[in-house]
C-alpha atoms as a PDB file:
ATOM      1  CA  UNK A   1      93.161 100.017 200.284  1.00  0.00           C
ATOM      2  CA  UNK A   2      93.093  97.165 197.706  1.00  0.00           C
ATOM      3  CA  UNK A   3      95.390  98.672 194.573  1.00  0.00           C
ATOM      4  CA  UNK A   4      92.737  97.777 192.217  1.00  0.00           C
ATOM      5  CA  UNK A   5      90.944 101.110 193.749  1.00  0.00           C
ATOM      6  CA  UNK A   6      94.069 103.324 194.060  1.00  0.00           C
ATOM      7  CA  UNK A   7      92.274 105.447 190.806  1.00  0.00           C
ATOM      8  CA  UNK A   8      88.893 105.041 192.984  1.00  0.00           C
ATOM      9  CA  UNK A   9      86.746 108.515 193.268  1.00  0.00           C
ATOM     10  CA  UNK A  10      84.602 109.660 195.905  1.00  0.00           C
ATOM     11  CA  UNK A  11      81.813 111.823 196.771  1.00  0.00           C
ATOM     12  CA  UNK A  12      81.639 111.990 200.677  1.00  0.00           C
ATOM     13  CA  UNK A  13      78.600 114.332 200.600  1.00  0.00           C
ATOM     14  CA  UNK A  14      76.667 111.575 198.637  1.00  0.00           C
ATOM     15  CA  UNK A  15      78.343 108.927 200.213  1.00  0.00           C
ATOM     16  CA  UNK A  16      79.269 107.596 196.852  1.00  0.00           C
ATOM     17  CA  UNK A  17      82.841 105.574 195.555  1.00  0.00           C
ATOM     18  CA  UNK A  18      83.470 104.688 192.076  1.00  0.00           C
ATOM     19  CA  UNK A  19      86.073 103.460 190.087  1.00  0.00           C
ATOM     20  CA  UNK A  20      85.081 104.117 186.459  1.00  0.00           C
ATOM     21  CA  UNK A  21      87.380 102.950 183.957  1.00  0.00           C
ATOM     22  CA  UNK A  22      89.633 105.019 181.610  1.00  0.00           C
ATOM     23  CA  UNK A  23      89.278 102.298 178.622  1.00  0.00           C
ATOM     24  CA  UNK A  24      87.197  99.564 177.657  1.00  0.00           C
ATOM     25  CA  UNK A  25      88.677  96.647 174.820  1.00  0.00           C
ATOM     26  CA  UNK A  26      86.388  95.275 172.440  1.00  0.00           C
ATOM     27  CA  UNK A  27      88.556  92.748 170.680  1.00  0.00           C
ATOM     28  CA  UNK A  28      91.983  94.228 169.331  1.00  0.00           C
ATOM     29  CA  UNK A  29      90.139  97.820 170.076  1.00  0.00           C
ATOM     30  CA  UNK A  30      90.559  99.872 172.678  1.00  0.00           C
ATOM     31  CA  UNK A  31      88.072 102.522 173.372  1.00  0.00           C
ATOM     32  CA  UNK A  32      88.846 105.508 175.526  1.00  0.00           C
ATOM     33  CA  UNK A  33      85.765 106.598 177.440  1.00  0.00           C
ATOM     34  CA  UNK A  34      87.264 110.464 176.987  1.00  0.00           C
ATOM     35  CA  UNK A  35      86.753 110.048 173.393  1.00  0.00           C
ATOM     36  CA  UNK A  36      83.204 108.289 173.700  1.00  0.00           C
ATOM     37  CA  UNK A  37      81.863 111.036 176.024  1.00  0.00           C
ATOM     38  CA  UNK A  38      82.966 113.911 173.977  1.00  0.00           C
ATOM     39  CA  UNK A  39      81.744 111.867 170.342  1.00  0.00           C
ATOM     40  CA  UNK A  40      78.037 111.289 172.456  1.00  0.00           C
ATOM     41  CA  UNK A  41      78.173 115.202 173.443  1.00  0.00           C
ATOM     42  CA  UNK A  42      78.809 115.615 169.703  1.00  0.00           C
ATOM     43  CA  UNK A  43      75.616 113.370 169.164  1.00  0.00           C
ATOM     44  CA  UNK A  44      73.247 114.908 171.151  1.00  0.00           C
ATOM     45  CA  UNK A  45      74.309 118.621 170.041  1.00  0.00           C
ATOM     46  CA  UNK A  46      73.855 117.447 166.704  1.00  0.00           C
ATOM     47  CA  UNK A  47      70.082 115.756 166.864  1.00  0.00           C
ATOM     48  CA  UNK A  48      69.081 118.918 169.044  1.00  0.00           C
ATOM     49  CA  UNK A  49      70.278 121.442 166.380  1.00  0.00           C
ATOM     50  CA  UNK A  50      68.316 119.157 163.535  1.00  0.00           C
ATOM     51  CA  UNK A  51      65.182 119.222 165.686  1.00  0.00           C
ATOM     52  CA  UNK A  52      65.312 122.827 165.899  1.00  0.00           C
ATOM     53  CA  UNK A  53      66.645 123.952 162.968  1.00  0.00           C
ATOM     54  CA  UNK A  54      63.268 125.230 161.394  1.00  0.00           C
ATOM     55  CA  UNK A  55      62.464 127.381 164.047  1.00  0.00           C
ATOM     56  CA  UNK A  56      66.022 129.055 163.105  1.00  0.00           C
ATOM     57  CA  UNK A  57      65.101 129.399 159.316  1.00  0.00           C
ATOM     58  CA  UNK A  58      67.271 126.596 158.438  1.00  0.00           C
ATOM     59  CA  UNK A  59      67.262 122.851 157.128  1.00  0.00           C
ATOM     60  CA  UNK A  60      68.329 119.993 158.984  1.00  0.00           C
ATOM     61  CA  UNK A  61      70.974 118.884 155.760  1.00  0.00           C
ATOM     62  CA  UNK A  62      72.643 122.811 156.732  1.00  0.00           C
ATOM     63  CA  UNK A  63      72.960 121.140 160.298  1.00  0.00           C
ATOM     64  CA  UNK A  64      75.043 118.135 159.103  1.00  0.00           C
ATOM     65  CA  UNK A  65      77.126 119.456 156.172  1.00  0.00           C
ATOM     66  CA  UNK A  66      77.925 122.276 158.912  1.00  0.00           C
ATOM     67  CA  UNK A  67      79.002 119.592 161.611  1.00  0.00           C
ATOM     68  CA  UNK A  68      81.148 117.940 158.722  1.00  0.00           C
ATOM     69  CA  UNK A  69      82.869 122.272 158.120  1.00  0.00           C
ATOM     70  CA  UNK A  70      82.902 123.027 161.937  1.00  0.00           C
ATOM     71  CA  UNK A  71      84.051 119.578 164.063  1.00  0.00           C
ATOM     72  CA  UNK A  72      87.475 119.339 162.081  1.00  0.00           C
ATOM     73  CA  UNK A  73      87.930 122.827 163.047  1.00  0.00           C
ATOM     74  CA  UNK A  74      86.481 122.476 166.619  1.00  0.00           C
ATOM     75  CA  UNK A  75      88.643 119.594 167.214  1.00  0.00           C
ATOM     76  CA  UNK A  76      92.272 121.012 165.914  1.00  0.00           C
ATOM     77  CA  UNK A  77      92.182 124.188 167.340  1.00  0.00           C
ATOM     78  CA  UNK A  78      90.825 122.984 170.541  1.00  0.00           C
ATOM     79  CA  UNK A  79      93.899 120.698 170.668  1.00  0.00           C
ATOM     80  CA  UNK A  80      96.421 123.508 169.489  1.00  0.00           C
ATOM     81  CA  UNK A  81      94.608 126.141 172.112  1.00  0.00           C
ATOM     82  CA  UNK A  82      96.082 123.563 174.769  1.00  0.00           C
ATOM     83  CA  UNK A  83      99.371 122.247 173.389  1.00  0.00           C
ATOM     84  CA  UNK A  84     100.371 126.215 172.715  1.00  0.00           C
ATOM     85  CA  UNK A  85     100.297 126.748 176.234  1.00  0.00           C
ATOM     86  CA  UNK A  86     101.461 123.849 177.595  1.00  0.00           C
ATOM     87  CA  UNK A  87     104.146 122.833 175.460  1.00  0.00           C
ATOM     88  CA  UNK A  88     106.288 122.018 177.986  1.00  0.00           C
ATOM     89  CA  UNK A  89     104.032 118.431 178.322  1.00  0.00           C
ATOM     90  CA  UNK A  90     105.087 117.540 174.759  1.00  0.00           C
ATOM     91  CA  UNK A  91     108.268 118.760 173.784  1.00  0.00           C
ATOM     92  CA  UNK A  92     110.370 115.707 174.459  1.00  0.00           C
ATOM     93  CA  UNK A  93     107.692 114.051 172.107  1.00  0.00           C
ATOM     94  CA  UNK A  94     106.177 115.675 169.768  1.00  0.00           C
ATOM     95  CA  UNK A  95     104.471 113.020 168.511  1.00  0.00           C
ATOM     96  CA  UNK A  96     101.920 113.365 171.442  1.00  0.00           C
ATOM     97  CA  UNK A  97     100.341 116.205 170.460  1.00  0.00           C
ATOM     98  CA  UNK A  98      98.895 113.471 168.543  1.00  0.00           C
ATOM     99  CA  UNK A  99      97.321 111.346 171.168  1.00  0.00           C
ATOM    100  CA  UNK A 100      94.065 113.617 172.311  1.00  0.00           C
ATOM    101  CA  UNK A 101      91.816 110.461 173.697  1.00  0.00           C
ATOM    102  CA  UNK A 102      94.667 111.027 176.575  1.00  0.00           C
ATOM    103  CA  UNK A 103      92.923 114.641 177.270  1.00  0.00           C
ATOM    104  CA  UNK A 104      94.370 117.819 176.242  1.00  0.00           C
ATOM    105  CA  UNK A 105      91.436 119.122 174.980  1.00  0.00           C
ATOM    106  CA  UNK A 106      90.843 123.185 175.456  1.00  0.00           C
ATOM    107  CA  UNK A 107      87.286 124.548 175.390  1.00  0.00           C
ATOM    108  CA  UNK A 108      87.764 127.648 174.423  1.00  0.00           C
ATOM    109  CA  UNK A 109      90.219 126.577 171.781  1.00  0.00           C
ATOM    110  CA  UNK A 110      87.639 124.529 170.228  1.00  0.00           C
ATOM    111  CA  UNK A 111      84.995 127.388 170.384  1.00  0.00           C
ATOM    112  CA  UNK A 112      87.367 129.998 168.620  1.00  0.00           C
ATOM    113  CA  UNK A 113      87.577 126.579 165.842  1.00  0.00           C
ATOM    114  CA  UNK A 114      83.754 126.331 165.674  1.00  0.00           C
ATOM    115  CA  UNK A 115      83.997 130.466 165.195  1.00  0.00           C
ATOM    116  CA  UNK A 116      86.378 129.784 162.232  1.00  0.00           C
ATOM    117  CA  UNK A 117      85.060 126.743 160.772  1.00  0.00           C
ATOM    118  CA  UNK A 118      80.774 128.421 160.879  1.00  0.00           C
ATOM    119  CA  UNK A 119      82.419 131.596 159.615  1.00  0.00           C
ATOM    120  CA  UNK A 120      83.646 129.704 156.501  1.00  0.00           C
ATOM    121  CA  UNK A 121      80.486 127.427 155.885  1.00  0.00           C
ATOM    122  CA  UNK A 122      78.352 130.431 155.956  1.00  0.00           C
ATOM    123  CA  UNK A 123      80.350 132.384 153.212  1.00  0.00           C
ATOM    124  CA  UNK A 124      80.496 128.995 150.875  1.00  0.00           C
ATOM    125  CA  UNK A 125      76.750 128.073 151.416  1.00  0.00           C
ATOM    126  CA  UNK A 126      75.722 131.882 151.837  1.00  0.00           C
ATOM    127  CA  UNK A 127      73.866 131.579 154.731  1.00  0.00           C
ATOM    128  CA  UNK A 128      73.763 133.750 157.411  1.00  0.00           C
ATOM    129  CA  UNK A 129      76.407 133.236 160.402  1.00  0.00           C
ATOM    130  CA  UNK A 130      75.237 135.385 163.128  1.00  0.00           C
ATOM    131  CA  UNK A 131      71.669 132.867 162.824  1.00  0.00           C
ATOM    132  CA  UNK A 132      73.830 129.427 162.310  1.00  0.00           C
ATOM    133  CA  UNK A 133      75.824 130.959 165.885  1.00  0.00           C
ATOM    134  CA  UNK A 134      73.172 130.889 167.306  1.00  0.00           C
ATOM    135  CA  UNK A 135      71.667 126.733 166.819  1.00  0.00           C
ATOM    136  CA  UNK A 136      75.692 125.825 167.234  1.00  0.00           C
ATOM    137  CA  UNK A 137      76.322 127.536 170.496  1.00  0.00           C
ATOM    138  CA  UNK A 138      73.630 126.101 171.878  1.00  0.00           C
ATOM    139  CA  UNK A 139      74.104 122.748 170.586  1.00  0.00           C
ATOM    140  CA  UNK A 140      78.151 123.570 172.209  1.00  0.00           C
ATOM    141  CA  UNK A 141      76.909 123.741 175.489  1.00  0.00           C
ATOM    142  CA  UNK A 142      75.221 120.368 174.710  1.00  0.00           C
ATOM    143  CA  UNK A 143      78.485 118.942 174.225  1.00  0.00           C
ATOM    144  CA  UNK A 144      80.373 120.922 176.683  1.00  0.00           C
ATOM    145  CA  UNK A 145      78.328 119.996 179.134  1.00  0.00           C
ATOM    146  CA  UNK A 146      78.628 116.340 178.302  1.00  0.00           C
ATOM    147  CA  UNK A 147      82.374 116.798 177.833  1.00  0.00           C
ATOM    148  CA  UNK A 148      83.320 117.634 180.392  1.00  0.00           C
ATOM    149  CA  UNK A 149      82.319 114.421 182.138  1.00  0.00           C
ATOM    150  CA  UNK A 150      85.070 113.245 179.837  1.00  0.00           C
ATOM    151  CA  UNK A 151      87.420 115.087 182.517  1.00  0.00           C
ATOM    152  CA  UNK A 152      85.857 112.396 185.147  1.00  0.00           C
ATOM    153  CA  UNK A 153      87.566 109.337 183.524  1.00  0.00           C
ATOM    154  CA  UNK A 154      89.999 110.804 183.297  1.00  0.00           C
ATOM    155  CA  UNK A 155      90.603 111.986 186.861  1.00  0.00           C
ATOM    156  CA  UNK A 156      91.375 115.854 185.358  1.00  0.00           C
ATOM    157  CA  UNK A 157      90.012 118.933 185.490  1.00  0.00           C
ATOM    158  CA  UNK A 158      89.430 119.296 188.901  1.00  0.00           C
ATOM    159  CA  UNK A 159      90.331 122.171 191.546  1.00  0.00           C
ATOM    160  CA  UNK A 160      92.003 123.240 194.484  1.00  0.00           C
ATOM    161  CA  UNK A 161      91.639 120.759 197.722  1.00  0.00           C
ATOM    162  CA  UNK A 162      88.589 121.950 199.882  1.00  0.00           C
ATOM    163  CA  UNK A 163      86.439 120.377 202.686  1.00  0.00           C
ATOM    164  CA  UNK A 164      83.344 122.223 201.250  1.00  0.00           C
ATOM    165  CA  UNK A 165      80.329 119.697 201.046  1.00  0.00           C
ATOM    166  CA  UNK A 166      81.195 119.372 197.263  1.00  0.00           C
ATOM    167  CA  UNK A 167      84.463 117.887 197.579  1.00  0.00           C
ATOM    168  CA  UNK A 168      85.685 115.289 195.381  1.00  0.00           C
ATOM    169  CA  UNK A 169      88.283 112.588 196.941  1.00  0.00           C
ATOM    170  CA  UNK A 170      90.800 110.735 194.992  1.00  0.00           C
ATOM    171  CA  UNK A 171      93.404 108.103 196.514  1.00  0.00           C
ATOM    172  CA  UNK A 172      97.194 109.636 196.522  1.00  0.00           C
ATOM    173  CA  UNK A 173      99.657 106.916 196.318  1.00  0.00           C
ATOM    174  CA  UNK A 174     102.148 108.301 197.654  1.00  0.00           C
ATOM    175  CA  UNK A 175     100.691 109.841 201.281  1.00  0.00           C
ATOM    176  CA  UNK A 176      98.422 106.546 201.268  1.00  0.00           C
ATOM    177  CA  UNK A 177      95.589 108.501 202.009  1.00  0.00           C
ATOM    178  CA  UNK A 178      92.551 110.381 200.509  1.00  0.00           C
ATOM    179  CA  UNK A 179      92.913 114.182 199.627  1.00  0.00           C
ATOM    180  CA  UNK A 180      89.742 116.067 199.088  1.00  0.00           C
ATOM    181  CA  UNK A 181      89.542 118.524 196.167  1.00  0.00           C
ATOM    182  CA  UNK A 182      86.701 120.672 194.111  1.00  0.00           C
ATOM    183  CA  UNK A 183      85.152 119.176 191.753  1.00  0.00           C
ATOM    184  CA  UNK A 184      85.119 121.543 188.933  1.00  0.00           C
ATOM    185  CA  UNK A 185      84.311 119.221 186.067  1.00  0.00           C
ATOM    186  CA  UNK A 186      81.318 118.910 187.606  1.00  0.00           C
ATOM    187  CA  UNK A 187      80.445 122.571 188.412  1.00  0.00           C
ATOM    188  CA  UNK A 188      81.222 123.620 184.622  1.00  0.00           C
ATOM    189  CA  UNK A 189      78.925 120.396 183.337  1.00  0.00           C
ATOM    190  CA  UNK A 190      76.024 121.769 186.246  1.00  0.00           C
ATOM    191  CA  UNK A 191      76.479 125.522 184.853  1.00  0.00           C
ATOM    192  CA  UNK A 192      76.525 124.653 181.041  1.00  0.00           C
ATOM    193  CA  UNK A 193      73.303 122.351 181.275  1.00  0.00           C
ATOM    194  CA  UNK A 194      71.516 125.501 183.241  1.00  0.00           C
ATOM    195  CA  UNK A 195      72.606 127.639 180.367  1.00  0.00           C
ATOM    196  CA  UNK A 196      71.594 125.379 178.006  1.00  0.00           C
ATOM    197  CA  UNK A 197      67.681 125.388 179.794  1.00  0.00           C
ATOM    198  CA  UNK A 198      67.980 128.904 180.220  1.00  0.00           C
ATOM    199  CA  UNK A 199      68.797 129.687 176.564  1.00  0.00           C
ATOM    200  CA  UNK A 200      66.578 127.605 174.984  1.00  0.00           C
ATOM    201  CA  UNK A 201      63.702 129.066 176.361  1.00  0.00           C
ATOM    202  CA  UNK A 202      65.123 132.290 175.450  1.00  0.00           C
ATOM    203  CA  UNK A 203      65.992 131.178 172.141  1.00  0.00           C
ATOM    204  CA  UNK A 204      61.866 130.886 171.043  1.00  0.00           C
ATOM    205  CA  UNK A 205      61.485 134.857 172.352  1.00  0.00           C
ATOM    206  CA  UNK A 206      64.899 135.968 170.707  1.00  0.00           C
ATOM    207  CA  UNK A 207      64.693 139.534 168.717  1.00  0.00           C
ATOM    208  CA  UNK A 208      67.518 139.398 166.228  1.00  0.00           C
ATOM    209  CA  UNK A 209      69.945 136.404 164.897  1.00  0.00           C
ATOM    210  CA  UNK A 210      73.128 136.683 167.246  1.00  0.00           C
ATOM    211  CA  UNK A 211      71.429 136.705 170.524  1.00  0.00           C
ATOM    212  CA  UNK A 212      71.405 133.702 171.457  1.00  0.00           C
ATOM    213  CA  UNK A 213      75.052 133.481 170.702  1.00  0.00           C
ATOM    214  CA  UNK A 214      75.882 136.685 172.832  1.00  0.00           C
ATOM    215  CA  UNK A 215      73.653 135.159 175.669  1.00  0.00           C
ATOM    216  CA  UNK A 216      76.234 132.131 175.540  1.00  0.00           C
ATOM    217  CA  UNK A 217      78.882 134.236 175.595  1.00  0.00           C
ATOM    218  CA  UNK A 218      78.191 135.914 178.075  1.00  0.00           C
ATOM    219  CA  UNK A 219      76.656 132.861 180.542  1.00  0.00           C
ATOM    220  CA  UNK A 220      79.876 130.581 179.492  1.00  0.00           C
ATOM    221  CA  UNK A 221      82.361 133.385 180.243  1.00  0.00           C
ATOM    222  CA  UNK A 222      80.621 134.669 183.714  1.00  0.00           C
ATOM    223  CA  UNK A 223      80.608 130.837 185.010  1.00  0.00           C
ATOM    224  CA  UNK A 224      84.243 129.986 183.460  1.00  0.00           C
ATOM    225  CA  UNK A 225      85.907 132.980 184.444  1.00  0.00           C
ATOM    226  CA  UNK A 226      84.505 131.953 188.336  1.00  0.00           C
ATOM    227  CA  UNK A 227      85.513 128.356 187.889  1.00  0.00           C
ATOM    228  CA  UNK A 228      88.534 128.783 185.930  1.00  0.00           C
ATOM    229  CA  UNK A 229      89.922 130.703 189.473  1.00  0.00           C
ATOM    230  CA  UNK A 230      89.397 126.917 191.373  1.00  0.00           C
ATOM    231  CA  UNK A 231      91.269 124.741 189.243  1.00  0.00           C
ATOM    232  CA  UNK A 232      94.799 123.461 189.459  1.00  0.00           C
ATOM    233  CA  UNK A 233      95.489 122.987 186.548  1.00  0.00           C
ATOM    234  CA  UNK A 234      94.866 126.126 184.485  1.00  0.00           C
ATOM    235  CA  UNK A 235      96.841 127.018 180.788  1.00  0.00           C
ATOM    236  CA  UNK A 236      98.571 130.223 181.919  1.00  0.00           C
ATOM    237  CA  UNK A 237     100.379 133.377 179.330  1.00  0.00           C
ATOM    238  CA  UNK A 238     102.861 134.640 182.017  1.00  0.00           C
ATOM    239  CA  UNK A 239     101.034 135.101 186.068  1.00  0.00           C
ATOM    240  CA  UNK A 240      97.523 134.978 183.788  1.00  0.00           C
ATOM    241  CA  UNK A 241      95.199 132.289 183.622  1.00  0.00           C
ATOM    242  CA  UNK A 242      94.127 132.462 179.822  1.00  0.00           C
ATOM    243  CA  UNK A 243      91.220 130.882 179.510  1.00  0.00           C
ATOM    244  CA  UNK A 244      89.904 133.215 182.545  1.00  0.00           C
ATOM    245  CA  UNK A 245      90.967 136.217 180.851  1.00  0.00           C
ATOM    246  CA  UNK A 246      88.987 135.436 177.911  1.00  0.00           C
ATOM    247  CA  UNK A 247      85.821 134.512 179.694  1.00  0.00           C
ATOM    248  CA  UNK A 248      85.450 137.652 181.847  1.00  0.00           C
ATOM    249  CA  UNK A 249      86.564 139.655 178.744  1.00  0.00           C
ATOM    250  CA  UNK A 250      83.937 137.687 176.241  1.00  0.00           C
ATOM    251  CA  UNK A 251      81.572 137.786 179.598  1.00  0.00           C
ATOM    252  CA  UNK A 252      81.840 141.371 179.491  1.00  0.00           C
ATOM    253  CA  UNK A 253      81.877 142.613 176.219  1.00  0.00           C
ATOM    254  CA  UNK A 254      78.554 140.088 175.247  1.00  0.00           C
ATOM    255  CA  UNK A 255      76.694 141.844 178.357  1.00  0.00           C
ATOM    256  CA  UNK A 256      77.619 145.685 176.900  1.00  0.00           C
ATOM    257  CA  UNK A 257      76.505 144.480 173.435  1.00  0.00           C
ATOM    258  CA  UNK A 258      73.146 142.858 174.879  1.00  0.00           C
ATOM    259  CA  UNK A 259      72.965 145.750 176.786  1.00  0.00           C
ATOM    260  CA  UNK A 260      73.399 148.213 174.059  1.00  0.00           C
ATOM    261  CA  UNK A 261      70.797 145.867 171.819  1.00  0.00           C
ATOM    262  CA  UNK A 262      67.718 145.747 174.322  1.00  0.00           C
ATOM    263  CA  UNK A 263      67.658 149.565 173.535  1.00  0.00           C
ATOM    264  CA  UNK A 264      67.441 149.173 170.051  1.00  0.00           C
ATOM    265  CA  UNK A 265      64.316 148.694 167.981  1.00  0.00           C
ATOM    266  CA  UNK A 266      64.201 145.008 166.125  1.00  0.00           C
ATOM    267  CA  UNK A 267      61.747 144.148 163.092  1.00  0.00           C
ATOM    268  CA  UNK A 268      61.254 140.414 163.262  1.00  0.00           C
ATOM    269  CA  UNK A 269      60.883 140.523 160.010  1.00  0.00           C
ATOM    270  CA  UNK A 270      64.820 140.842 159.688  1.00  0.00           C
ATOM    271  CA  UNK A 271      64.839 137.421 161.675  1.00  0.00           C
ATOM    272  CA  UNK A 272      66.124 134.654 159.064  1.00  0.00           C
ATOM    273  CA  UNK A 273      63.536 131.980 160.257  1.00  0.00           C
ATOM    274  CA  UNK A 274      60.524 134.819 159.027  1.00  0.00           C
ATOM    275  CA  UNK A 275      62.739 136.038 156.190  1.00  0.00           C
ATOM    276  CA  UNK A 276      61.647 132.303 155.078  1.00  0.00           C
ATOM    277  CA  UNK A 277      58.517 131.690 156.101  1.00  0.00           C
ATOM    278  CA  UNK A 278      58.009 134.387 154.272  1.00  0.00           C
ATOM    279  CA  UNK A 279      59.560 133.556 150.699  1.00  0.00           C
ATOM    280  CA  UNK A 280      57.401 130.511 151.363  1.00  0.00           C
ATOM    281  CA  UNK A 281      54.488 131.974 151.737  1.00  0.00           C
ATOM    282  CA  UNK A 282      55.418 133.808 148.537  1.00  0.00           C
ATOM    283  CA  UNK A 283      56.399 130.790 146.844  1.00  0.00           C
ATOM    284  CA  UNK A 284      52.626 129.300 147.296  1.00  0.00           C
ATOM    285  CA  UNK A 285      50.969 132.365 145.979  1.00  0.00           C
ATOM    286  CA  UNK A 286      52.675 131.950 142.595  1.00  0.00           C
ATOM    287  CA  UNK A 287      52.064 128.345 142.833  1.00  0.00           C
ATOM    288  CA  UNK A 288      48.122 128.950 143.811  1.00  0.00           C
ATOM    289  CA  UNK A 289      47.784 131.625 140.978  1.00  0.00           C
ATOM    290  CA  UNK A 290      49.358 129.617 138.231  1.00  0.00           C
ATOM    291  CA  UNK A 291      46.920 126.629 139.477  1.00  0.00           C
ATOM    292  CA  UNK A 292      44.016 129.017 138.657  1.00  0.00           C
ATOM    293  CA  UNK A 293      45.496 130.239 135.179  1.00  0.00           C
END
């Protein structure tokens, strides 16, 4: 093999080979394609939750002074989530913890952030957080979904070596020869943009503010705690995989609460998106009967 495609990937099954690059330099900048893909994820979650941020009861300048309150949290604690429990990778330099656009990024670190970081924004603009939950979770699987292509440059986040018809080949060095693995970077992106359809579908029928929100918890943790089992290179607390042991426990306590709410009467009244259609409608009675005064 010609060195210049020792970081070559392949897809047998497709009969594909690529070599996509890690960085691109545009002058004295250097641009890490990990960084782009996660910013455009950002993008696109960003635009969506504008477009539909009426049908949630809220305004599209809530959406971006809440991405200015939620992606600094998002970002940090994603980052801490992964250097906690893999310290190991930076103790002999600190100073890396620094460097994310080399990867490093944990998901469910930056959810728990996003948790955080909507929590406050809601209490200092007093608006409610289980309805904002519900636009930003769907907006997160947006971005996880685009993120995790992120993984691909990369050449992380995949699994165990298999022969299944989804395998994933990359070029080892050192046996001089191809080794076969699962692609799970690309499973997680596949089951995040089918929760993402399914969800926002849902989202137009929903019967209270939050269930959208449990609906992503509970989709997210069923297909991470399956996926999280493949890879190879899992954060683990002790013989556990953590970020499997809080999908299948977020995974089950959102299907008990969804559960437990399907048996309960709503008023969609108490929705926040008719709370203010209502006010407006209010709003232009006063308005029409000073007019005729």
């Amino acid at each position: 093999m010609n060195p210049a495609n020792y970081s070559a990937i392949s897809f047998p099954f497709l009969g594909i080979e690529v070599n996509p690059p890690r960085t691109v330099a545009l002058g004295p900048l250097t641009i890490h394609f990990y960084g782009l893909v996660i910013a455009l994820g950002l993008i696109l979650a960003v635009l969506y939750a504008m477009r539909r941020s009426k049908e949630f009861g809220l305004k599209e300048d809530d959406i971006l002074d809440g991405v200015l309150w939620v992606t600094p949290f998002a970002i940090v604690c994603a980052r801490a989530y992964y250097v906690i429990f893999s310290w190991q990778d930076y103790a002999a330099n600190p100073i890396s913890v620094l460097y994310i656009w080399e990867g490093g990024l944990a998901i469910y670190g930056g959810v728990l952030g996003a948790v955080v970081g909507v929590a406050v924004f809601c209490r200092v603009k007093k608006i409610r957080f289980t309805t904002v939950m519900d636009l930003v979770l769907l907006g997160f699987l947006i971005g996880q979904s685009m993120g995790r292509w992120g993984n691909f440059f990369n050449r992380e986040a995949f699994g165990a070596a298999t022969d299944s018809f989804f395998r994933m080949g990359l070029f080892n060095t050192v046996t001089n020869a191809w080794e076969y693995y699962h692609p799970t970077f690309l499973y997680e992106s596949v089951w995040n943009l089918t929760g993402l359809a399914l969800l926002h579908f849902l989202s137009k029928k929903r019967k209270y503010d939050g269930q959208v929100a449990l609906g992503y918890a509970f989709w997210y943790g069923l297909g991470r705690t399956m996926i999280e089992g493949l890879r190879v290179d899992s954060l683990y607390w002790g013989p556990f995989r953590v970020s499997q042991m809080l999908a299948a426990l977020s995974c089950v306590t959102a299907a008990a609460v969804l559960i437990w709410q399907s048996f309960r009467p709503h008023d969609p009244a108490r929705l926040l998106v008719n709370q203010m259609a209502a006010r407006e409608a209010e709003k232009s009675r006063e308005i029409e009967e000073k007019n005729e005064k």
